[in-house]
PDB file of N, CA and C in Angstrom:
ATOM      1  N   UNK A   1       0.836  -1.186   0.000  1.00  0.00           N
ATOM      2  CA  UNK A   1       0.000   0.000   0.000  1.00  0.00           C
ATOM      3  C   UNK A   1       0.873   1.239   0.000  1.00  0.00           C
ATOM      4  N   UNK A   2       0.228   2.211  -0.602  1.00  0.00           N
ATOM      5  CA  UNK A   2       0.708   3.492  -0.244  1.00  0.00           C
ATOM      6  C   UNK A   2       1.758   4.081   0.772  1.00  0.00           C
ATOM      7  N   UNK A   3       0.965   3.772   2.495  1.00  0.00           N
ATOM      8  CA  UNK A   3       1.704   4.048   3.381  1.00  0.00           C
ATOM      9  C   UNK A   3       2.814   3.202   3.629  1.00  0.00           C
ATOM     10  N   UNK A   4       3.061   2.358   2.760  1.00  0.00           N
ATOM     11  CA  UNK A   4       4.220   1.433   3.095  1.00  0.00           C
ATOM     12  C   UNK A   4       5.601   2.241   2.627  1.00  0.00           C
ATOM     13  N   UNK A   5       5.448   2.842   1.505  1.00  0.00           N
ATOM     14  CA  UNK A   5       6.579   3.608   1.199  1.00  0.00           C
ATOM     15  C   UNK A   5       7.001   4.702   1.717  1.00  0.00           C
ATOM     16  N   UNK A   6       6.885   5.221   2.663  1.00  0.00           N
ATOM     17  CA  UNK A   6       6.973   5.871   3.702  1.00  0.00           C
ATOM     18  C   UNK A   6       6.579   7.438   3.506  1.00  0.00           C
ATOM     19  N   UNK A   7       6.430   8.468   4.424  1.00  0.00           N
ATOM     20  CA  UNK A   7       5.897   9.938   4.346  1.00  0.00           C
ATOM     21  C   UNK A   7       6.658  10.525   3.237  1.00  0.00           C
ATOM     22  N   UNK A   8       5.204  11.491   3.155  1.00  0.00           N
ATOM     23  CA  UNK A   8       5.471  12.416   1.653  1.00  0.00           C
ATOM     24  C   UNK A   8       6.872  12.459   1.924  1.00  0.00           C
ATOM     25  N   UNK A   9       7.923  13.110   2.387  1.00  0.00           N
ATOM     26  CA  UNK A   9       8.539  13.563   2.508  1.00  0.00           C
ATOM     27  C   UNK A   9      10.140  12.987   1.484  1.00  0.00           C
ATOM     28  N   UNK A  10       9.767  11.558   1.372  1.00  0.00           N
ATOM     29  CA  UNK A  10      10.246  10.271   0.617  1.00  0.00           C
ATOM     30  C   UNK A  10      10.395  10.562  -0.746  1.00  0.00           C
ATOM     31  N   UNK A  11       9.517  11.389  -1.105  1.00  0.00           N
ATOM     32  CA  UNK A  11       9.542  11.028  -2.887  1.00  0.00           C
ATOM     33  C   UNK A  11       9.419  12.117  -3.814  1.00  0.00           C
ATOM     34  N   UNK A  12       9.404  12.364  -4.549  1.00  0.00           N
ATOM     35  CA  UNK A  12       9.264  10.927  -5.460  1.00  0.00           C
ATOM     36  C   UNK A  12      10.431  10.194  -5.164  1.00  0.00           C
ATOM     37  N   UNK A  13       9.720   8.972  -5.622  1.00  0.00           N
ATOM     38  CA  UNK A  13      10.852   7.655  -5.936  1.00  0.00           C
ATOM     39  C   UNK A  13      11.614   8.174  -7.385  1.00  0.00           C
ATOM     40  N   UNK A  14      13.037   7.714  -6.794  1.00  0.00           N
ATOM     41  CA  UNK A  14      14.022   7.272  -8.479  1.00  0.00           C
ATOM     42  C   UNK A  14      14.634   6.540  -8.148  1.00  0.00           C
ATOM     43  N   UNK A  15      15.355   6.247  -9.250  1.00  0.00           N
ATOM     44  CA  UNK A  15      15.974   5.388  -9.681  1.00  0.00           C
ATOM     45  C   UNK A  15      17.608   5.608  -8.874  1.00  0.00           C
ATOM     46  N   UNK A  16      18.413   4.534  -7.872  1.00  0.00           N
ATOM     47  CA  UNK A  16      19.705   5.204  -7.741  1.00  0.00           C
ATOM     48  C   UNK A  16      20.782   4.186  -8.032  1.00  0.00           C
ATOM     49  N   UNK A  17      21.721   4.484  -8.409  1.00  0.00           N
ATOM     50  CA  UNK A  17      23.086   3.528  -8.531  1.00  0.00           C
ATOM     51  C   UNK A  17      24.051   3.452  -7.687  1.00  0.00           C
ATOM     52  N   UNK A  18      24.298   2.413  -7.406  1.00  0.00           N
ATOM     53  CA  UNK A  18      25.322   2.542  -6.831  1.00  0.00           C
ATOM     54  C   UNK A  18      26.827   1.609  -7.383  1.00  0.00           C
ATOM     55  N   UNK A  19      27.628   2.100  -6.537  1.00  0.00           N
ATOM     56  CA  UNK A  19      28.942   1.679  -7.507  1.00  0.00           C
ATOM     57  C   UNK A  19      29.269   0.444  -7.160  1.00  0.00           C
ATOM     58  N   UNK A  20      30.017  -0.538  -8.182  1.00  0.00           N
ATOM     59  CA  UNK A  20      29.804  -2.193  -7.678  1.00  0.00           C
ATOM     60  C   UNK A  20      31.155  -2.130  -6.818  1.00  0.00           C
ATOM     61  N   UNK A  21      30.220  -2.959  -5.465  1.00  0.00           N
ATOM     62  CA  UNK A  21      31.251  -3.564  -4.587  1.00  0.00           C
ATOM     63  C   UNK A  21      30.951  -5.135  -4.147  1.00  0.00           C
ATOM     64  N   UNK A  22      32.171  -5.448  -3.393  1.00  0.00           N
ATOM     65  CA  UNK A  22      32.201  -6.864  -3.101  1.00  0.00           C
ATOM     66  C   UNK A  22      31.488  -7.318  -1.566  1.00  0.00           C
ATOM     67  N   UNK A  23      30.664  -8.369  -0.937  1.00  0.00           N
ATOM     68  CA  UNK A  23      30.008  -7.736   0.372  1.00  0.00           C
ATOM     69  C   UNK A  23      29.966  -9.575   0.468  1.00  0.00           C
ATOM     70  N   UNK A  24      30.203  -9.713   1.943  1.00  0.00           N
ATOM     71  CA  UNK A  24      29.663 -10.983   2.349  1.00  0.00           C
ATOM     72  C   UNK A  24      28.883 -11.934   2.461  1.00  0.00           C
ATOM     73  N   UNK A  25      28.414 -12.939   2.326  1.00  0.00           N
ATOM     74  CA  UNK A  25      27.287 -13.762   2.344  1.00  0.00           C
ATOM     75  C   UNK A  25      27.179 -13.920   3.775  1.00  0.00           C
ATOM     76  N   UNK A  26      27.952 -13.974   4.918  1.00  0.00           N
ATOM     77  CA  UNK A  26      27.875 -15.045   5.742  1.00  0.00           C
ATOM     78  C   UNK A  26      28.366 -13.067   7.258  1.00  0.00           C
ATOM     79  N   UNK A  27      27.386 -13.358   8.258  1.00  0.00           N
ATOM     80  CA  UNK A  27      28.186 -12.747   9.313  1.00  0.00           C
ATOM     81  C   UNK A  27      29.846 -12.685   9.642  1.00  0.00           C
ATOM     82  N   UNK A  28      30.502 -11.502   9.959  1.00  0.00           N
ATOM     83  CA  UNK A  28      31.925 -12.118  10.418  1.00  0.00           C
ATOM     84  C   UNK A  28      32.309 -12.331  11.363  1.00  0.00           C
ATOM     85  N   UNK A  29      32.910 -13.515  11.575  1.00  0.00           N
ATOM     86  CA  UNK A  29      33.019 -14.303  12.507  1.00  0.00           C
ATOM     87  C   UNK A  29      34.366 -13.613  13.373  1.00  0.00           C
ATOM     88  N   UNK A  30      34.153 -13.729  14.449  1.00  0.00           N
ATOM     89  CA  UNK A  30      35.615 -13.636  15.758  1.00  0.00           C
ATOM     90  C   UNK A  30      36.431 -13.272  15.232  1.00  0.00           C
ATOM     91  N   UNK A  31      36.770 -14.815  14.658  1.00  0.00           N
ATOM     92  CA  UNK A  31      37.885 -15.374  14.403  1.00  0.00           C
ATOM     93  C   UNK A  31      38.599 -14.498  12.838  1.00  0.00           C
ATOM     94  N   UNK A  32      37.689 -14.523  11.933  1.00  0.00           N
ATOM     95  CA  UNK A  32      37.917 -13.381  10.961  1.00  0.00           C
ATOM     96  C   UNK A  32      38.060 -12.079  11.211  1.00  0.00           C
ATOM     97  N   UNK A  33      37.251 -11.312  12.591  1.00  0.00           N
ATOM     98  CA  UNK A  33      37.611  -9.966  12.822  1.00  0.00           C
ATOM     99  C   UNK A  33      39.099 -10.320  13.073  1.00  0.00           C
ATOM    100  N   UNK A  34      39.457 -10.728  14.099  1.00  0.00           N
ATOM    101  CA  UNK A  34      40.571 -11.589  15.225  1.00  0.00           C
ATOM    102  C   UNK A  34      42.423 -10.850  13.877  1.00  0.00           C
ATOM    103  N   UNK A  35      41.597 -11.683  12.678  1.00  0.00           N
ATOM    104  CA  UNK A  35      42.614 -11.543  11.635  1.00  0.00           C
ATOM    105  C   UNK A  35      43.033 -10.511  10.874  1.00  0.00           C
ATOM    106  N   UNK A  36      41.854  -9.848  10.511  1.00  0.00           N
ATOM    107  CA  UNK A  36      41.510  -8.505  10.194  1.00  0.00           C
ATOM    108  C   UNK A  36      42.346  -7.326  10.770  1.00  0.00           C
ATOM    109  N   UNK A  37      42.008  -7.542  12.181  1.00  0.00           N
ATOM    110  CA  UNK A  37      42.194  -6.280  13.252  1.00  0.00           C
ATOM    111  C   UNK A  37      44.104  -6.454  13.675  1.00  0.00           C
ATOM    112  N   UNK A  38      44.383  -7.034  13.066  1.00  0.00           N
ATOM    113  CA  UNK A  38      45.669  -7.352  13.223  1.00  0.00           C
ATOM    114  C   UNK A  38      46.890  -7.015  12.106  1.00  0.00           C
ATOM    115  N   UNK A  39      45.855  -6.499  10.984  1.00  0.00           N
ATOM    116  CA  UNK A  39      46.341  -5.772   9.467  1.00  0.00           C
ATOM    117  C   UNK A  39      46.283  -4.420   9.892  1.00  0.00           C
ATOM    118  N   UNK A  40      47.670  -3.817   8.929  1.00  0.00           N
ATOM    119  CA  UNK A  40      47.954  -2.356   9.558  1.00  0.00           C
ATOM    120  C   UNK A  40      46.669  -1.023   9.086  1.00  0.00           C
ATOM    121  N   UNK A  41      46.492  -0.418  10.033  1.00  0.00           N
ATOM    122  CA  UNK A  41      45.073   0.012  10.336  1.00  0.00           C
ATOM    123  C   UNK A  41      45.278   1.315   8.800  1.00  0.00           C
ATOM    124  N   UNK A  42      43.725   2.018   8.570  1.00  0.00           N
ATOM    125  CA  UNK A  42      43.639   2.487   7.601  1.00  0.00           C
ATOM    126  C   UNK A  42      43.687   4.166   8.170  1.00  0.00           C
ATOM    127  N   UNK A  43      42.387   4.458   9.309  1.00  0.00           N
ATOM    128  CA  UNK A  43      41.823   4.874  10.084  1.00  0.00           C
ATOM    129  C   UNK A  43      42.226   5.292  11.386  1.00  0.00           C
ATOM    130  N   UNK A  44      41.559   4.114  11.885  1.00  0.00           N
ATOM    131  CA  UNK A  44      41.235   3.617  13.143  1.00  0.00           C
ATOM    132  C   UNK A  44      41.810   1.994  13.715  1.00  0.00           C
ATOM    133  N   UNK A  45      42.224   2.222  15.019  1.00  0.00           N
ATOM    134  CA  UNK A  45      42.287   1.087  15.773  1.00  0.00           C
ATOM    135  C   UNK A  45      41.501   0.175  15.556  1.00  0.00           C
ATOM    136  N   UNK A  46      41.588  -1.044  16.018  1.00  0.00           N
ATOM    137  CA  UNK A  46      40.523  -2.412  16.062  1.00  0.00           C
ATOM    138  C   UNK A  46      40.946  -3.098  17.332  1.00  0.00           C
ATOM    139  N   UNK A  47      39.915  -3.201  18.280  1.00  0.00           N
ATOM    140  CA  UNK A  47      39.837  -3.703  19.051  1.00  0.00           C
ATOM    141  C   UNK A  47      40.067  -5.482  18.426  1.00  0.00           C
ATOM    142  N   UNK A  48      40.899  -5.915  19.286  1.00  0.00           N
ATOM    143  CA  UNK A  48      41.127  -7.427  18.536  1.00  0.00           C
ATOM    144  C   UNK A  48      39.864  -8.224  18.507  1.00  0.00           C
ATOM    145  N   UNK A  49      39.287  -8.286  19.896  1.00  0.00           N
ATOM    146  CA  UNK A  49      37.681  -9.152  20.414  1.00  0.00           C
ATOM    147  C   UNK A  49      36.888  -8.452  20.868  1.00  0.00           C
ATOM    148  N   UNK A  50      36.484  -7.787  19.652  1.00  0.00           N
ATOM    149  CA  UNK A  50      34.991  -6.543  20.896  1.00  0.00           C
ATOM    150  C   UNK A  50      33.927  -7.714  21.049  1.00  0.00           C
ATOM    151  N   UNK A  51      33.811  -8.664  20.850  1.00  0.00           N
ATOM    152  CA  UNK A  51      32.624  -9.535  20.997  1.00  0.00           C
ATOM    153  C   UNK A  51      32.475  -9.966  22.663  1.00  0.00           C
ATOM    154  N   UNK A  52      31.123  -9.884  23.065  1.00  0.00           N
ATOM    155  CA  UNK A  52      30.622 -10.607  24.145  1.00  0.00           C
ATOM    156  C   UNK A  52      30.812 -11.468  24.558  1.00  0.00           C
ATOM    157  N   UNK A  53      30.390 -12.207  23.551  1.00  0.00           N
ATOM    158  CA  UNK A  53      30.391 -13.874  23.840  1.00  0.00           C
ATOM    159  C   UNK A  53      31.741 -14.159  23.428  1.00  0.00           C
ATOM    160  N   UNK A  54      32.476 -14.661  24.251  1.00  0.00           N
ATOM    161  CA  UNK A  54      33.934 -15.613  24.054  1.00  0.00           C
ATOM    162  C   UNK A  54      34.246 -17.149  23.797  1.00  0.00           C
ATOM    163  N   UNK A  55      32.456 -17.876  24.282  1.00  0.00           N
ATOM    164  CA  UNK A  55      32.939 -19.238  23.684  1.00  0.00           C
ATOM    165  C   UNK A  55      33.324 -20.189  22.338  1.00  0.00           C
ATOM    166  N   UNK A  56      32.858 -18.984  21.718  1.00  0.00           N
ATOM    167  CA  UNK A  56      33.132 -19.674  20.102  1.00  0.00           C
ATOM    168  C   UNK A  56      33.775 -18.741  18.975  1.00  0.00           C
ATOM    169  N   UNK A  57      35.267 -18.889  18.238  1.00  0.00           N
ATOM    170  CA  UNK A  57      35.301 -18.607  17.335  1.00  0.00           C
ATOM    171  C   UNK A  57      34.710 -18.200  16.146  1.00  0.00           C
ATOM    172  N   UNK A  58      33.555 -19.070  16.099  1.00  0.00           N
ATOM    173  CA  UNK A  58      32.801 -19.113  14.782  1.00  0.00           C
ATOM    174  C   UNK A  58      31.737 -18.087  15.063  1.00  0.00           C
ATOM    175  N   UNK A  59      31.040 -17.871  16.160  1.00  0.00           N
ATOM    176  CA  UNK A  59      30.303 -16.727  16.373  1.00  0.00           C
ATOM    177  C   UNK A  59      30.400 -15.698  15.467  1.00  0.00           C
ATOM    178  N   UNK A  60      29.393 -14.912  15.333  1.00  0.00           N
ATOM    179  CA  UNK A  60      29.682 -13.645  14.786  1.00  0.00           C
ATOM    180  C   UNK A  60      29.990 -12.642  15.413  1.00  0.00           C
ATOM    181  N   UNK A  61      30.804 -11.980  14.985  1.00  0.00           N
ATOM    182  CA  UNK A  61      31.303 -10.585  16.115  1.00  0.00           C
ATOM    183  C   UNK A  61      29.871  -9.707  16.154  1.00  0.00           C
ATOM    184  N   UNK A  62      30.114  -9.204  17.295  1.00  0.00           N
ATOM    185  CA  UNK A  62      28.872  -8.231  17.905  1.00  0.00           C
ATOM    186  C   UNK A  62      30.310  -6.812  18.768  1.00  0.00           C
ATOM    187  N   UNK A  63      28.730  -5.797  18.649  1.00  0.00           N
ATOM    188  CA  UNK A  63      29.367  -4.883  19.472  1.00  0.00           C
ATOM    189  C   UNK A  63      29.996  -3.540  18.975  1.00  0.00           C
ATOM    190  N   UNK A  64      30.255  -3.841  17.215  1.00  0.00           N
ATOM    191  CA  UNK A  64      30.996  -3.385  16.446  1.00  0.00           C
ATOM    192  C   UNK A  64      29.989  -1.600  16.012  1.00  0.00           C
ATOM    193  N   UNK A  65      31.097  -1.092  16.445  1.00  0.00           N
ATOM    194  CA  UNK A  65      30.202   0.361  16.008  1.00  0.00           C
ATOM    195  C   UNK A  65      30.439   0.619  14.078  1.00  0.00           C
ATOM    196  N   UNK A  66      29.530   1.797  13.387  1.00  0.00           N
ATOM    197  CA  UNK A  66      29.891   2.042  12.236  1.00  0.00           C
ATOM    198  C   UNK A  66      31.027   2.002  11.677  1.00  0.00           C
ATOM    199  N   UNK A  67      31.898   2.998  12.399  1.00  0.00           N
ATOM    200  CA  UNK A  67      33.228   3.257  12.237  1.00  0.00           C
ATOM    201  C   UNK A  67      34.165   2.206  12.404  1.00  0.00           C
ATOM    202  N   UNK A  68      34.372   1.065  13.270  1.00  0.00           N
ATOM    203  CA  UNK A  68      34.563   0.142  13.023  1.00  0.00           C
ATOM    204  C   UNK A  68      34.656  -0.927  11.816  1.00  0.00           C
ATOM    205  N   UNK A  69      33.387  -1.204  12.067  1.00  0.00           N
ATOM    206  CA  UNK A  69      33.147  -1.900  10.448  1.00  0.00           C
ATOM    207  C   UNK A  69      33.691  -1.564   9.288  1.00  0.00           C
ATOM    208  N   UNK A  70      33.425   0.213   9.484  1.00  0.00           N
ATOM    209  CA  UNK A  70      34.064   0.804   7.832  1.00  0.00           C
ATOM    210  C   UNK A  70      35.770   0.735   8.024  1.00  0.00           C
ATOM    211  N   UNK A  71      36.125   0.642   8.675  1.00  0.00           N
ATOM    212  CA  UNK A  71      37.728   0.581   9.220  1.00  0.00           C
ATOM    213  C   UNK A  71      38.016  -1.247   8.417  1.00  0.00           C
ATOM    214  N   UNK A  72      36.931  -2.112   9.245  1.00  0.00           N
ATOM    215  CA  UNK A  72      37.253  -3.286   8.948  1.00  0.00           C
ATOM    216  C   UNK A  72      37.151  -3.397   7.408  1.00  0.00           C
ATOM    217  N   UNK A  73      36.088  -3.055   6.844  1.00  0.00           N
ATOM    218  CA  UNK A  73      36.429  -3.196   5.550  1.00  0.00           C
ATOM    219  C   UNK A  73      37.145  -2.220   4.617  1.00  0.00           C
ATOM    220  N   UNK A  74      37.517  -1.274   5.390  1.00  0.00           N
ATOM    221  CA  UNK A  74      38.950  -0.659   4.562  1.00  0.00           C
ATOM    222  C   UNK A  74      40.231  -1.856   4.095  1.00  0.00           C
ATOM    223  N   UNK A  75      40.060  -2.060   5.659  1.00  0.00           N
ATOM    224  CA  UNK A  75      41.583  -2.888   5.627  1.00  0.00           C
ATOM    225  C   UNK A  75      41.225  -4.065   4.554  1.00  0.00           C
ATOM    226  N   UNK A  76      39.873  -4.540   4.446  1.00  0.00           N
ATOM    227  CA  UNK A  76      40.038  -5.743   3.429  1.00  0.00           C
ATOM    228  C   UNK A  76      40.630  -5.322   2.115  1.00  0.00           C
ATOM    229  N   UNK A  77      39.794  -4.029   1.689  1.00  0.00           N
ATOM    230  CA  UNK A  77      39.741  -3.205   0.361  1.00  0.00           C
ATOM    231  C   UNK A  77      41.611  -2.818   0.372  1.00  0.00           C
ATOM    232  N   UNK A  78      42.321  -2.620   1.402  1.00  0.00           N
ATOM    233  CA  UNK A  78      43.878  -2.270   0.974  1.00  0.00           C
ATOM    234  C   UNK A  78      44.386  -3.551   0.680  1.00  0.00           C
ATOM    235  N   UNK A  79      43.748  -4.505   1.683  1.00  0.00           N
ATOM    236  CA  UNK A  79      44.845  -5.922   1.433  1.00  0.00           C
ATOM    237  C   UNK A  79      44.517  -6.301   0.299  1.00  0.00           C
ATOM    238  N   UNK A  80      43.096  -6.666  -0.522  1.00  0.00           N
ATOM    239  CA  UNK A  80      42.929  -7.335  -1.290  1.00  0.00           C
ATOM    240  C   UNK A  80      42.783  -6.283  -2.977  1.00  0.00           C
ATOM    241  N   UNK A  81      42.777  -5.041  -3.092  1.00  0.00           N
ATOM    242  CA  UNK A  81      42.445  -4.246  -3.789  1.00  0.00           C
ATOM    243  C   UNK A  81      41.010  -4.218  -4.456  1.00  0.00           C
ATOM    244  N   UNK A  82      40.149  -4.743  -3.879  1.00  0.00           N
ATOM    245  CA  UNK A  82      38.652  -5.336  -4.328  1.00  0.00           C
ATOM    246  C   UNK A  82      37.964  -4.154  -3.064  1.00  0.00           C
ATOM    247  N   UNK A  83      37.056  -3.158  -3.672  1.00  0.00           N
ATOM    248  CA  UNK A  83      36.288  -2.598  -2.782  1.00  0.00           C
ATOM    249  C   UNK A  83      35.445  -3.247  -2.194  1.00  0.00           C
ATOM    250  N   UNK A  84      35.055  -2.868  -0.573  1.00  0.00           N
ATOM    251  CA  UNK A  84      34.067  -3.708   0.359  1.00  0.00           C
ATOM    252  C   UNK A  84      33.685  -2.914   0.790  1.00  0.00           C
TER     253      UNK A  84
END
């Protein structure tokens, strides 16, 4: 319906592009931040384990602010030259 697309204020709708990047299928895990945060920074620091939960590697990291994340995937985008 109508109100699903949210207040006037929204639209009109268009059309937008965005530029192709590369993005994960799967949460990142600990153990992948763990590796990450250990590549020379772009930014910002990386906390090695901001995650809560400590019993499992495979977990997904939690906890992670914006700036973070965009830090984390800087560092992928320098190591690998593939934007993320």
């Amino acid at each position: 319906s109508a109100g699903e697309l949210g207040p006037e204020t929204e639209r009109p709708l268009h059309q937008v592009t965005v530029a192709r990047f590369w993005a994960g299928k799967y949460e990142i895990t600990r153990e992948q931040w763990r590796v990450v945060a250990q590549w020379p920074k772009v930014k910002i620091e990386l906390k090695p384990d901001p995650s809560s939960f400590k019993d499992d590697d495979k977990l997904p990291v939690e906890t992670v602010s914006w700036y973070e994340a965009q830090e984390f995937c800087a560092r992928l985008t320098q190591r690998t030259g593939r934007p993320y």
